[in-house]
N, C-alpha and C. Protein backbone atom coordinates (compact mmCIF):
# COMPACT_ATOMS: atom_id res chain seq x y z
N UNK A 1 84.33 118.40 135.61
CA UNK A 1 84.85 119.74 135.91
C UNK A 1 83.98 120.79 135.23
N UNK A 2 83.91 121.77 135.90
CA UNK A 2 82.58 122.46 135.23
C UNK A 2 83.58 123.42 134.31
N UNK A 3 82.80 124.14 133.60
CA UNK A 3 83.44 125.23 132.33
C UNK A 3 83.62 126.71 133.14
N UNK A 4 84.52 127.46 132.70
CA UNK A 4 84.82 128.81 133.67
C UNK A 4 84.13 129.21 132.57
N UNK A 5 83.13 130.47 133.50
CA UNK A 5 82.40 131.12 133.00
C UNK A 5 82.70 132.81 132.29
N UNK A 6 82.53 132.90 131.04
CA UNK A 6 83.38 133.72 130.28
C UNK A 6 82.16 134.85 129.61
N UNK A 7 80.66 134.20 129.86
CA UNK A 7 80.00 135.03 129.19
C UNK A 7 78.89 135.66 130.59
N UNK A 8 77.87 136.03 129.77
CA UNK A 8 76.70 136.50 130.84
C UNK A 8 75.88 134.69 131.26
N UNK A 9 74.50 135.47 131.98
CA UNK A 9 73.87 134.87 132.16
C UNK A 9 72.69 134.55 131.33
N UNK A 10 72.26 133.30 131.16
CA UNK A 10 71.05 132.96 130.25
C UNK A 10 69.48 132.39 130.77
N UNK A 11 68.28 133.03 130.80
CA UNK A 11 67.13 132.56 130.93
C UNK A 11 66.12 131.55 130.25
N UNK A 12 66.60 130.23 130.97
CA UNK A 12 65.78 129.20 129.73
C UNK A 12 64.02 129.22 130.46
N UNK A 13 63.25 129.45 130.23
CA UNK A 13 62.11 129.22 130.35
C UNK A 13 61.24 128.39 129.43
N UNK A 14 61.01 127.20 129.65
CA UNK A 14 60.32 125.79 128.84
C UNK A 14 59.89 125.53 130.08
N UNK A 15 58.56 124.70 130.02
CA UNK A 15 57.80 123.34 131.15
C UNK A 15 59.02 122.06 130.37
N UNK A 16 59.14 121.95 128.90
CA UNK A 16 59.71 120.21 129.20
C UNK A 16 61.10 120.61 129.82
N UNK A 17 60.81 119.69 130.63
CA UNK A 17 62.45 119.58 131.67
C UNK A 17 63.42 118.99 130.86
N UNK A 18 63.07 118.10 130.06
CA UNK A 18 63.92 117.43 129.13
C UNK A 18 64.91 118.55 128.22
N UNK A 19 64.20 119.59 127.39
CA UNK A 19 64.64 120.48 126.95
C UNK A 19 65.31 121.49 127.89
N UNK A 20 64.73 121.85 129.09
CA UNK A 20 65.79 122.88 129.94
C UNK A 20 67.10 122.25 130.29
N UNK A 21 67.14 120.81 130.45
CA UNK A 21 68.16 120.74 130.97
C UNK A 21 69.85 120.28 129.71
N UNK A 22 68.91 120.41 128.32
CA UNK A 22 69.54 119.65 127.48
C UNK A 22 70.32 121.48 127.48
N UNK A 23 69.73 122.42 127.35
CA UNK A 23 69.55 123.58 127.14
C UNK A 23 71.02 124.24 128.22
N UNK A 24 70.38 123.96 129.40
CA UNK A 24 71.29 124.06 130.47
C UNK A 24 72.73 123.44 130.44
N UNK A 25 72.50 122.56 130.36
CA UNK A 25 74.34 122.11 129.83
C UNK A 25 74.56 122.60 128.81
N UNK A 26 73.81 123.00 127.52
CA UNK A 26 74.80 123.84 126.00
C UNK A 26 75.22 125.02 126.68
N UNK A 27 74.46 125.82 127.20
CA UNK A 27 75.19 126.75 127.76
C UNK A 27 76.07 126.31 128.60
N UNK A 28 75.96 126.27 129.85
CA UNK A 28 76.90 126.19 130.69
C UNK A 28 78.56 125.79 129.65
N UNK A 29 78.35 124.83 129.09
CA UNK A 29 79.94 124.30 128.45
C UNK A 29 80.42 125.35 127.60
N UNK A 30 79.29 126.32 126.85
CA UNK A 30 80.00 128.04 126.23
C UNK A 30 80.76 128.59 127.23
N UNK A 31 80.08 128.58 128.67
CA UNK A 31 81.00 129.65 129.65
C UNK A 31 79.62 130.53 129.99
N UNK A 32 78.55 130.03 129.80
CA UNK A 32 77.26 130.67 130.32
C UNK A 32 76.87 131.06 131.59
N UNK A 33 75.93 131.42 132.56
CA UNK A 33 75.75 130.78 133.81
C UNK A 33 74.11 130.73 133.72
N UNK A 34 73.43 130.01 133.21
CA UNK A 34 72.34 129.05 133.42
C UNK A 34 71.34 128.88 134.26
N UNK A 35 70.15 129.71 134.08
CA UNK A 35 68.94 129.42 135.02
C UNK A 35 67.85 129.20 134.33
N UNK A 36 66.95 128.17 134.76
CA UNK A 36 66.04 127.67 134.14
C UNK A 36 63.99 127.69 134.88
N UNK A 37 63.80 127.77 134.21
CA UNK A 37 62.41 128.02 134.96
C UNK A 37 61.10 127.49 134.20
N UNK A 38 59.88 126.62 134.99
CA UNK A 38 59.51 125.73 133.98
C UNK A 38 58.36 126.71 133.81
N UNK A 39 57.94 127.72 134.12
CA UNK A 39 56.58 128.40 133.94
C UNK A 39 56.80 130.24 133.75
N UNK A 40 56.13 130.84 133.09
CA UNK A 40 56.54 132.12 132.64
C UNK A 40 56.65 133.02 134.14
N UNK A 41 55.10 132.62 135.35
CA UNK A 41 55.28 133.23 136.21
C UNK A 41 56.53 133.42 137.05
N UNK A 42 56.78 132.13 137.26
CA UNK A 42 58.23 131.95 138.22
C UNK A 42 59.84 133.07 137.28
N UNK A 43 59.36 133.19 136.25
CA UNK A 43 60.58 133.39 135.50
C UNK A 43 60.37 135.03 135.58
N UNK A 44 59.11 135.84 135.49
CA UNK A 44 58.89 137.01 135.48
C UNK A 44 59.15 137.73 137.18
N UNK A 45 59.09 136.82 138.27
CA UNK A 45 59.45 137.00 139.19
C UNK A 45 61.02 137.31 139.30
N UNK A 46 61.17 136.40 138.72
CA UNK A 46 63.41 136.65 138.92
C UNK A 46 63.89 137.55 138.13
N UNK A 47 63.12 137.76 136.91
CA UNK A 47 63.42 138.63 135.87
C UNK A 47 63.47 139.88 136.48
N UNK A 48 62.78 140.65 136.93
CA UNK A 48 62.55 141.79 137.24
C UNK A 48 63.53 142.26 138.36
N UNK A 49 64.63 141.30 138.92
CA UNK A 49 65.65 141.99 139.96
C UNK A 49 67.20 141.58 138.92
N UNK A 50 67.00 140.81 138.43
CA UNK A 50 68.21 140.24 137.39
C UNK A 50 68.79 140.82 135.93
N UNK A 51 69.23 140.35 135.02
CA UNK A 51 69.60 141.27 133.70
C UNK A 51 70.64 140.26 133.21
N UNK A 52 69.87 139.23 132.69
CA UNK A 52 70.06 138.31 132.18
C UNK A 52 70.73 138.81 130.74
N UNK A 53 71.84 137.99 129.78
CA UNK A 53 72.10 138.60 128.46
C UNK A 53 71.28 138.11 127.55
N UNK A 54 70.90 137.34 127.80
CA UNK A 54 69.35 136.75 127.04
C UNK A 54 68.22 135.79 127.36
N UNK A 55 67.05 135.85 127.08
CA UNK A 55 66.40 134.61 127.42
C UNK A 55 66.21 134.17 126.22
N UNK A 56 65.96 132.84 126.65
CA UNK A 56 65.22 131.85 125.41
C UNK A 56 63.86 131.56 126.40
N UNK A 57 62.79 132.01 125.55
CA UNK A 57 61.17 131.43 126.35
C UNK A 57 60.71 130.81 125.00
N UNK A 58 60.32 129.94 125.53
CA UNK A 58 59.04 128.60 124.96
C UNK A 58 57.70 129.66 124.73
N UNK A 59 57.63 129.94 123.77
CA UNK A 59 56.11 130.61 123.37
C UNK A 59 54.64 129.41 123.45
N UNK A 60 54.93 128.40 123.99
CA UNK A 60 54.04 127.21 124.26
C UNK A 60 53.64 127.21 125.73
N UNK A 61 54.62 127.94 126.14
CA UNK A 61 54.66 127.98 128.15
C UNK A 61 53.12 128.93 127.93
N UNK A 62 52.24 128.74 128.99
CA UNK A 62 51.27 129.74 129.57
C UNK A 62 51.31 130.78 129.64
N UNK A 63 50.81 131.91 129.02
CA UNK A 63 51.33 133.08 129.19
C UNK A 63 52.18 133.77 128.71
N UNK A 64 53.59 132.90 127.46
CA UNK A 64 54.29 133.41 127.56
C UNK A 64 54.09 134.81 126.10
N UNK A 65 53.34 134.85 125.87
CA UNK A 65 52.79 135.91 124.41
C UNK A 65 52.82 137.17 125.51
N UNK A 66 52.31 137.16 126.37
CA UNK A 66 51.69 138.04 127.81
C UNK A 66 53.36 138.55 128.15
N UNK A 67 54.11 137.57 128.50
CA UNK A 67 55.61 137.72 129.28
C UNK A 67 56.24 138.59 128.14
N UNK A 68 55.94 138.07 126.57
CA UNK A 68 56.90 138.68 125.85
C UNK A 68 56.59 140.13 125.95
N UNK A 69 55.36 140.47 125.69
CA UNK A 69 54.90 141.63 125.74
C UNK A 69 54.94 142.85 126.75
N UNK A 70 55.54 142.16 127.85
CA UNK A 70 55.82 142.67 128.90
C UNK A 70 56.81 142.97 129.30
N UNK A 71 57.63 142.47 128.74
CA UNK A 71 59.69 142.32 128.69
C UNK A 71 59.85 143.73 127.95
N UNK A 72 58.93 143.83 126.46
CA UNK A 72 59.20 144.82 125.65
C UNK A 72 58.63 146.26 126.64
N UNK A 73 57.44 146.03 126.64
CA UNK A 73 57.47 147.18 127.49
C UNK A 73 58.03 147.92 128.39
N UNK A 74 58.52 146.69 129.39
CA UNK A 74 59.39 147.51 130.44
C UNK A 74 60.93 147.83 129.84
N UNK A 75 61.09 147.14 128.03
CA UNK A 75 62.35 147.65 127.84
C UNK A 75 63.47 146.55 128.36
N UNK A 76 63.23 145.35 128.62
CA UNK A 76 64.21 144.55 128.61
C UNK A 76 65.26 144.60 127.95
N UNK A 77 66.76 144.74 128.87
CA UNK A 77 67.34 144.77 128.29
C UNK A 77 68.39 143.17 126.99
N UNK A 78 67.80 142.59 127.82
CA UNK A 78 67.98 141.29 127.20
C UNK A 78 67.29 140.97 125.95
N UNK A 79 68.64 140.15 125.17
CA UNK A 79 67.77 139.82 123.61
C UNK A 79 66.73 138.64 124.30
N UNK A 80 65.49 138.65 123.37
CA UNK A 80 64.78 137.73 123.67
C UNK A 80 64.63 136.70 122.72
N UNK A 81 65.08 135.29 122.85
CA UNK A 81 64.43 134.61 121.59
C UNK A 81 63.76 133.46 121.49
N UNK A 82 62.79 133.62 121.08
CA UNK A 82 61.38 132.51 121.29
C UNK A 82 61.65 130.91 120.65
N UNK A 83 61.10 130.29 121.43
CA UNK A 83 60.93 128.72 120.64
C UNK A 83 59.70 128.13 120.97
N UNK A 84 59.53 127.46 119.73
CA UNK A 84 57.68 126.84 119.73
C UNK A 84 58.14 125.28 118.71
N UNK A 85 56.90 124.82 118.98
CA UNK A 85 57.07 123.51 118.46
C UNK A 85 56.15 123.85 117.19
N UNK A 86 55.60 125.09 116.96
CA UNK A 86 54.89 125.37 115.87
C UNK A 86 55.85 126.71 114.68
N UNK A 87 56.78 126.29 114.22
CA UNK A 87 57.39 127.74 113.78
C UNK A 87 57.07 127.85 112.13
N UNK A 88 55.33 128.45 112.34
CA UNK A 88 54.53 128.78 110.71
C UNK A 88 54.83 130.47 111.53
N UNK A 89 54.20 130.83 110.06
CA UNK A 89 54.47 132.58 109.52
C UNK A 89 54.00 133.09 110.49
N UNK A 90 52.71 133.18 111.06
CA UNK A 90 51.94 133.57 111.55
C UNK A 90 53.26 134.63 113.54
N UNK A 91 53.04 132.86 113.59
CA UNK A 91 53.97 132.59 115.14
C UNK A 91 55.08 133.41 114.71
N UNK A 92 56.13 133.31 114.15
CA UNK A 92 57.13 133.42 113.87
C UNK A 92 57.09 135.51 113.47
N UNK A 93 56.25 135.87 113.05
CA UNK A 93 55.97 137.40 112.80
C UNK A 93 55.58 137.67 114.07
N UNK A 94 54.48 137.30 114.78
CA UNK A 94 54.09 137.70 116.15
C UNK A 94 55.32 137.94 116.82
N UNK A 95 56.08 136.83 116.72
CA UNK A 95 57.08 137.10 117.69
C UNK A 95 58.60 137.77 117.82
N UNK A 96 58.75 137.92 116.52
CA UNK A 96 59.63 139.17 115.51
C UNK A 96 59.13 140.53 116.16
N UNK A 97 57.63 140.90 115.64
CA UNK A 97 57.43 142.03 115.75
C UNK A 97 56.88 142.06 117.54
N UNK A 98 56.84 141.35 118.44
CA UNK A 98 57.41 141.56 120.15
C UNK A 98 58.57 141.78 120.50
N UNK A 99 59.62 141.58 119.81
CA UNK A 99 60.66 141.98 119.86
C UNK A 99 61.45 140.77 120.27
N UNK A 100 61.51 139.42 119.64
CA UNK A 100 62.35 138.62 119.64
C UNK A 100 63.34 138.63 118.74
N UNK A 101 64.79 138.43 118.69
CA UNK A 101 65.67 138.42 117.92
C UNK A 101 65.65 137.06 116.99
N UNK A 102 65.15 136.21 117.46
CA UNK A 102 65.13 134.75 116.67
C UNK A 102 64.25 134.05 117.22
N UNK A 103 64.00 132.51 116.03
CA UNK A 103 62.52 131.84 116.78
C UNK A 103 62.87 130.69 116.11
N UNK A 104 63.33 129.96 117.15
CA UNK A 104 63.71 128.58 116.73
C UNK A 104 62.41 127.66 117.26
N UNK A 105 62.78 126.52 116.10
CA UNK A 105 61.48 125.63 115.91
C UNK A 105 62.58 124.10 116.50
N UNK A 106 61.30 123.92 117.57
CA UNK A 106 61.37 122.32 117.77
C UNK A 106 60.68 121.21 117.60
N UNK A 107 61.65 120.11 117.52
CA UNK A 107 62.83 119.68 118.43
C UNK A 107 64.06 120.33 117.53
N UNK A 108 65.12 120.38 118.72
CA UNK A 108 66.23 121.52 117.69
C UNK A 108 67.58 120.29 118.90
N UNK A 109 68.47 121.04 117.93
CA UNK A 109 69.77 120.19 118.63
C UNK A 109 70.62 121.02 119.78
N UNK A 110 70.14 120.90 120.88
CA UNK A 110 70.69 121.95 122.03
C UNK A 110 71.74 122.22 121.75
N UNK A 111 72.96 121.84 121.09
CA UNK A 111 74.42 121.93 121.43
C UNK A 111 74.34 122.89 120.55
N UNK A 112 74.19 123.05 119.50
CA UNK A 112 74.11 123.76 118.62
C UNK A 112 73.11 125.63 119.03
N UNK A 113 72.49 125.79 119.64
CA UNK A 113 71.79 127.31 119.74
C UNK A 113 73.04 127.99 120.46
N UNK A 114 73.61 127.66 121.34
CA UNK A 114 74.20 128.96 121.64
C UNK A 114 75.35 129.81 120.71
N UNK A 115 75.38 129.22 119.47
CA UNK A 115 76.69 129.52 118.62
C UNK A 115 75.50 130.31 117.93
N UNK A 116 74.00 129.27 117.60
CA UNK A 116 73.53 130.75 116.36
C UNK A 116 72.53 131.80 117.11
N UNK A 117 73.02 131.98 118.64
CA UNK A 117 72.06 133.05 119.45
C UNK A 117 73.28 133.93 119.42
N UNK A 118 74.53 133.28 119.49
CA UNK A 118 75.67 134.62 119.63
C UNK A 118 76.17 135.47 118.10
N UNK A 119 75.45 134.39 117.32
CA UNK A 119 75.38 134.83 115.75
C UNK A 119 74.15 135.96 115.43
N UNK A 120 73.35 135.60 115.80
CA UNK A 120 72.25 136.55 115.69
C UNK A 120 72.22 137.85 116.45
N UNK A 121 72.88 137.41 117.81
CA UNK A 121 73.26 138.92 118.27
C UNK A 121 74.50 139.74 117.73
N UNK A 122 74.99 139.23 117.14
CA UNK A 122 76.59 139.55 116.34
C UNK A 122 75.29 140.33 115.05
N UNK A 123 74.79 139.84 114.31
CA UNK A 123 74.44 140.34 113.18
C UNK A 123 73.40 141.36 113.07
N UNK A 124 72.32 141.89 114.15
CA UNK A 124 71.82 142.38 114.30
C UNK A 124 70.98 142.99 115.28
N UNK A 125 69.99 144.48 115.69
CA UNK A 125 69.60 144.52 116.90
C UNK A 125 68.34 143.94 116.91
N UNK A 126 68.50 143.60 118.19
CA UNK A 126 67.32 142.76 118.86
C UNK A 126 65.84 144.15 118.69
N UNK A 127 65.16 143.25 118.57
CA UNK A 127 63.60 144.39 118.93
C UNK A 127 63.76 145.64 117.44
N UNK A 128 64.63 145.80 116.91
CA UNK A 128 64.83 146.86 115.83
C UNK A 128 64.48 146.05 114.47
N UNK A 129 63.44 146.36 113.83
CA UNK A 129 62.27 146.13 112.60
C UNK A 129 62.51 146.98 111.97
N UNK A 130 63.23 148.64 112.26
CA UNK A 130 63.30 150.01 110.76
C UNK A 130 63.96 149.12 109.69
N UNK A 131 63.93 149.97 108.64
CA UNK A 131 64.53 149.42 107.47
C UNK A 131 66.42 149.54 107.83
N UNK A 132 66.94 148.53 106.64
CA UNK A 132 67.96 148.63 107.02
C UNK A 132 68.94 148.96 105.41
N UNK A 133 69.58 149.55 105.14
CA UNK A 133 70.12 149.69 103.46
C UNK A 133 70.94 148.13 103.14
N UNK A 134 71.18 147.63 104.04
CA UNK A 134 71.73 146.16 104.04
C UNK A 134 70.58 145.42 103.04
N UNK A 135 69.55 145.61 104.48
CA UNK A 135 68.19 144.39 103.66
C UNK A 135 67.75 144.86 102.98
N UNK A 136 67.06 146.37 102.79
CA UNK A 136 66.83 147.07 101.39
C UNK A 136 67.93 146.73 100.03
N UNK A 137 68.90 146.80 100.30
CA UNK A 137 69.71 146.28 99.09
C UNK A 137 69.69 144.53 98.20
N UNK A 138 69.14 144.21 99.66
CA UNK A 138 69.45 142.18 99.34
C UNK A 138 68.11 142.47 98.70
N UNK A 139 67.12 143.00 98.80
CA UNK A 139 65.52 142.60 98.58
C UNK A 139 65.82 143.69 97.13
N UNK A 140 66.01 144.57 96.85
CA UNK A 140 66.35 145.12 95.59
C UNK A 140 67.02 143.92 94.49
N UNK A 141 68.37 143.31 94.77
CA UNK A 141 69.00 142.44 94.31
C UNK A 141 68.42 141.17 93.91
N UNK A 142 67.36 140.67 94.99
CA UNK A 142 66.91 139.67 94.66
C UNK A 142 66.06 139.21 93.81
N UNK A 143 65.63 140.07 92.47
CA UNK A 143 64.99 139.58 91.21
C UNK A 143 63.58 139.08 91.55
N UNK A 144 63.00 139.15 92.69
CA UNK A 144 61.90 138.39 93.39
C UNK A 144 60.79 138.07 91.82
N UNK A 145 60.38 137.42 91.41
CA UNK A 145 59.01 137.27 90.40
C UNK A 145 57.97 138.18 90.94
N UNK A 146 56.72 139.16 90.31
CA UNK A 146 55.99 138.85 90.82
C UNK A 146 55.06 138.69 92.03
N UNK A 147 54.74 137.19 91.83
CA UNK A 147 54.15 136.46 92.73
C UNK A 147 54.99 135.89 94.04
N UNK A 148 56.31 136.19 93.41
CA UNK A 148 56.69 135.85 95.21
C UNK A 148 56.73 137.11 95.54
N UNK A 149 57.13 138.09 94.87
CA UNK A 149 56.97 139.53 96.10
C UNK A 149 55.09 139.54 96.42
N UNK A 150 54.20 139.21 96.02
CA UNK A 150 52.63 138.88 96.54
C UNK A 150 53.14 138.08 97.71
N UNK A 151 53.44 136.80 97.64
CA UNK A 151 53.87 136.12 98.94
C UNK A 151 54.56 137.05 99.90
N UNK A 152 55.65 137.62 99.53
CA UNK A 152 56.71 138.22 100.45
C UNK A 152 55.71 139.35 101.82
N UNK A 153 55.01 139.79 100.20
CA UNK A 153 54.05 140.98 101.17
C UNK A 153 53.00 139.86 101.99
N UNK A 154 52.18 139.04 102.03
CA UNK A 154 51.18 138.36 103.01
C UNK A 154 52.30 138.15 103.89
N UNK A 155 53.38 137.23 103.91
CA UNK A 155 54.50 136.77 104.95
C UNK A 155 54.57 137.65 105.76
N UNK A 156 54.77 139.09 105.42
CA UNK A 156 54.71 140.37 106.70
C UNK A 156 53.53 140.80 107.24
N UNK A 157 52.09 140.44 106.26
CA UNK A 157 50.89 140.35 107.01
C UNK A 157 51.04 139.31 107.97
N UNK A 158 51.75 138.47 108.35
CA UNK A 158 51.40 137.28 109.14
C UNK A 158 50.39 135.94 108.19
N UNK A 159 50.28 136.20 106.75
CA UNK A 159 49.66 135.18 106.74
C UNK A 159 49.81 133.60 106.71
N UNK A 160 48.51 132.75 106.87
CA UNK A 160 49.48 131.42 106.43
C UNK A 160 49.97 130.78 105.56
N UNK A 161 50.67 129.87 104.90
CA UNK A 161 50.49 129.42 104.09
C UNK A 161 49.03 128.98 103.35
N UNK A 162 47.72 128.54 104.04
CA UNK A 162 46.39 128.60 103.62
C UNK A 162 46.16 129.59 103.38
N UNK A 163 45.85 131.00 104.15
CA UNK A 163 45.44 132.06 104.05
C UNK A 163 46.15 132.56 102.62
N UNK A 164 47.34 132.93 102.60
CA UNK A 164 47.89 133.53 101.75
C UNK A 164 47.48 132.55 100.05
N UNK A 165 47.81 131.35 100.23
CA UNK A 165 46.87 130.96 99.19
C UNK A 165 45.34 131.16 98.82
N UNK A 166 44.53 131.11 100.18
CA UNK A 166 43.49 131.73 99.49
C UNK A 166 43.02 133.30 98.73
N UNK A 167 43.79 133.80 99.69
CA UNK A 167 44.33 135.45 98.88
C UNK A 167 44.77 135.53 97.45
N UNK A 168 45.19 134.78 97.12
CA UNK A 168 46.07 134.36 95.96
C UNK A 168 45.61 133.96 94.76
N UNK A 169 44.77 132.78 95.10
CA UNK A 169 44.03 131.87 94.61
C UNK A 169 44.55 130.67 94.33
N UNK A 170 46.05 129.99 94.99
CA UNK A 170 46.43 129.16 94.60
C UNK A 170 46.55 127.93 96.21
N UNK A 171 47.41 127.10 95.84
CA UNK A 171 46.87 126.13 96.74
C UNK A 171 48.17 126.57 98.01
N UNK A 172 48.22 126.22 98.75
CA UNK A 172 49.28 126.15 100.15
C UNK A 172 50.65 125.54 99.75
N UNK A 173 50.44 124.53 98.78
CA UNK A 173 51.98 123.93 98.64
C UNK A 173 52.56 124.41 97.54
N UNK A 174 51.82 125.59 96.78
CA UNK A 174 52.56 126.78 96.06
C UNK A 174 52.94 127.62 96.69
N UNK A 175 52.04 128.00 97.67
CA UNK A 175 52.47 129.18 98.99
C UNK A 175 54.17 128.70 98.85
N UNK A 176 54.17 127.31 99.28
CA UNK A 176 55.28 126.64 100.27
C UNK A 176 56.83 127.12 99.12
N UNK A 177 56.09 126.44 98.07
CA UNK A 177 57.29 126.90 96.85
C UNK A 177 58.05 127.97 96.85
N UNK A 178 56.75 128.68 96.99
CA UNK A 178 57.59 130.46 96.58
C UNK A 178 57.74 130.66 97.55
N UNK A 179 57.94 130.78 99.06
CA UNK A 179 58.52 130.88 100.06
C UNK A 179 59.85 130.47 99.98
N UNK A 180 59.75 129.37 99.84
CA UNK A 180 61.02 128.60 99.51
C UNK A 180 62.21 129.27 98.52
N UNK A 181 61.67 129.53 97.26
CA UNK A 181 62.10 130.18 96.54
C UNK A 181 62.76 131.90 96.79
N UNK A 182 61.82 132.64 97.41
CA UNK A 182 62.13 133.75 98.35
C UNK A 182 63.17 133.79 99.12
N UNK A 183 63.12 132.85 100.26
CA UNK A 183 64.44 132.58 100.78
C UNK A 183 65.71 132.40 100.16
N UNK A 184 65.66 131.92 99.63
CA UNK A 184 66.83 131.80 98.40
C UNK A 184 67.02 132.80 98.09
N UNK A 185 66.36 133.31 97.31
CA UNK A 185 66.78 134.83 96.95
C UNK A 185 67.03 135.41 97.72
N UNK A 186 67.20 135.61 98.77
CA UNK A 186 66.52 136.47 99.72
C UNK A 186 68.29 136.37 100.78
N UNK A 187 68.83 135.25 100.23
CA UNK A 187 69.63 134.60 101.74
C UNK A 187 69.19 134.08 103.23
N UNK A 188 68.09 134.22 102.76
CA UNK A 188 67.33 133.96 104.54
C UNK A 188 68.18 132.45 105.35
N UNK A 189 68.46 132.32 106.53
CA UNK A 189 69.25 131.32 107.28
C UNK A 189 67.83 130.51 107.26
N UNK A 190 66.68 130.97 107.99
CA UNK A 190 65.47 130.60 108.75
C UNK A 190 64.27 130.67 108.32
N UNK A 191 63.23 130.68 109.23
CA UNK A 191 61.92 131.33 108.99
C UNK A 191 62.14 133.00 109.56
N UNK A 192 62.84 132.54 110.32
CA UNK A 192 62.98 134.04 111.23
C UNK A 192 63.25 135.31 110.38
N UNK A 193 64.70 134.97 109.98
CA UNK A 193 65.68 135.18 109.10
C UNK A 193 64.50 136.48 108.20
N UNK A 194 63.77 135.17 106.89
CA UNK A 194 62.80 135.73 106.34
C UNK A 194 62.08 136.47 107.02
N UNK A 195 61.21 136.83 107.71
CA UNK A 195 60.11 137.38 108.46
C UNK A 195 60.72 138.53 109.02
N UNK A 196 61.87 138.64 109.21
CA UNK A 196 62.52 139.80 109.87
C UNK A 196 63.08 140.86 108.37
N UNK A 197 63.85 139.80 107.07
CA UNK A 197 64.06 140.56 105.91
C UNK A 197 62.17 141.40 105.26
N UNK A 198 61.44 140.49 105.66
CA UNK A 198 60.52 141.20 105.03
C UNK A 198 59.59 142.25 105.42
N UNK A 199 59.86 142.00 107.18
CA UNK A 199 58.91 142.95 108.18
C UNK A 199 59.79 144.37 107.85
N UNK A 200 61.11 144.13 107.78
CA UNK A 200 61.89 145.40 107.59
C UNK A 200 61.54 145.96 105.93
N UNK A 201 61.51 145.19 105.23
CA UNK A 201 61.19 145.42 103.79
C UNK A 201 59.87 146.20 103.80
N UNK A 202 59.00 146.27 104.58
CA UNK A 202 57.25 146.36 104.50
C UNK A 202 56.88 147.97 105.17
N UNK A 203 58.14 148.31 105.85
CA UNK A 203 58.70 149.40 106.68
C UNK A 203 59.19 150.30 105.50
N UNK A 204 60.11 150.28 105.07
CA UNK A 204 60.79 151.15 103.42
C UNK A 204 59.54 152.10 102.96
């Protein structure tokens, strides 16, 4: 028996079929209504007559850096939120500051995203990077050392964990520490989480 549908509509765009369709049933059983598309072109075609309440695009699909960039421009009204099988600083800022609301890293447990995509839109706006007195306050509070506010600041450069160590002068799996450590302080859920407390922090 299928689920009565209680919410909007959702744009999965991935090539693995495996993932659209794992994707496609989490929604649908929220009360979603579910369309899937394995390539950015096919999806930018439907996009542009539709008004989807969000997509999820695969930043691994062809093109899709191009699609995101293009959503923002024309002002999409849909949250957008990216997934890659690569989710380092770098990726994860790129796609913050295109205006994704979140950037989940795979393999991830389908059943589970649509509770923390309706969480993330509950907690904040999509595409909006100004400062916020919320996160200005947590990043005041958080006692940061230092050397993790040095980290905090490369993290909003986009750097990598290498890079930012070589900036530094220390090795990558100190990078990793004080990242680690940051978050914590910080409350961060994610990578996202972080990258969004600090892109807004870098703004102040």
């Amino acid at each position: 028996m299928d689920s009565p549908v209680t919410h909007g509509e959702v744009f999965i765009v991935d090539d693995d079929a495996t993932a659209r369709s794992a994707l496609t049933t989490a929604f649908l059983l929220h009360g979603y209504r579910a369309t899937s598309f394995a390539d950015a072109y096919s999806f930018r075609k439907i996009a542009r007559g539709r008004a989807p309440e969000f997509v999820l695009l695969d930043m691994n699909v062809p093109f899709a850096a191009e699609t995101l960039a293009i959503l923002r421009t024309e002002r999409c009204p849909a949250a957008i939120v990216a997934m890659s099988r690569d989710c380092d600083i770098p990726a994860a800022v790129a796609a913050i500051r295109a205006g994704a609301i979140d950037f989940i890293e795979k393999p991830f447990d389908a059943a589970s995203i649509p509770m923390r995509i309706r969480a993330a839109l509950a907690s904040r706006s999509f595409g909006d990077l100004s400062p916020r007195p919320a996160i200005n306050s947590r990043f005041a509070r958080s006692s940061l050392a230092p050397r993790e506010r040095d980290v905090a600041a490369l993290i909003a450069d986009a750097a990598s964990n290498k890079e930012a160590g070589r900036r530094l002068g220390i090795s990558p799996r100190t990078v990793e520490v004080h990242r680690a450590r940051i978050m914590t302080k910080l409350g961060a859920k994610n990578t996202a989480d972080l990258v969004r407390i600090v892109l807004a922090e870098s703004l102040a």
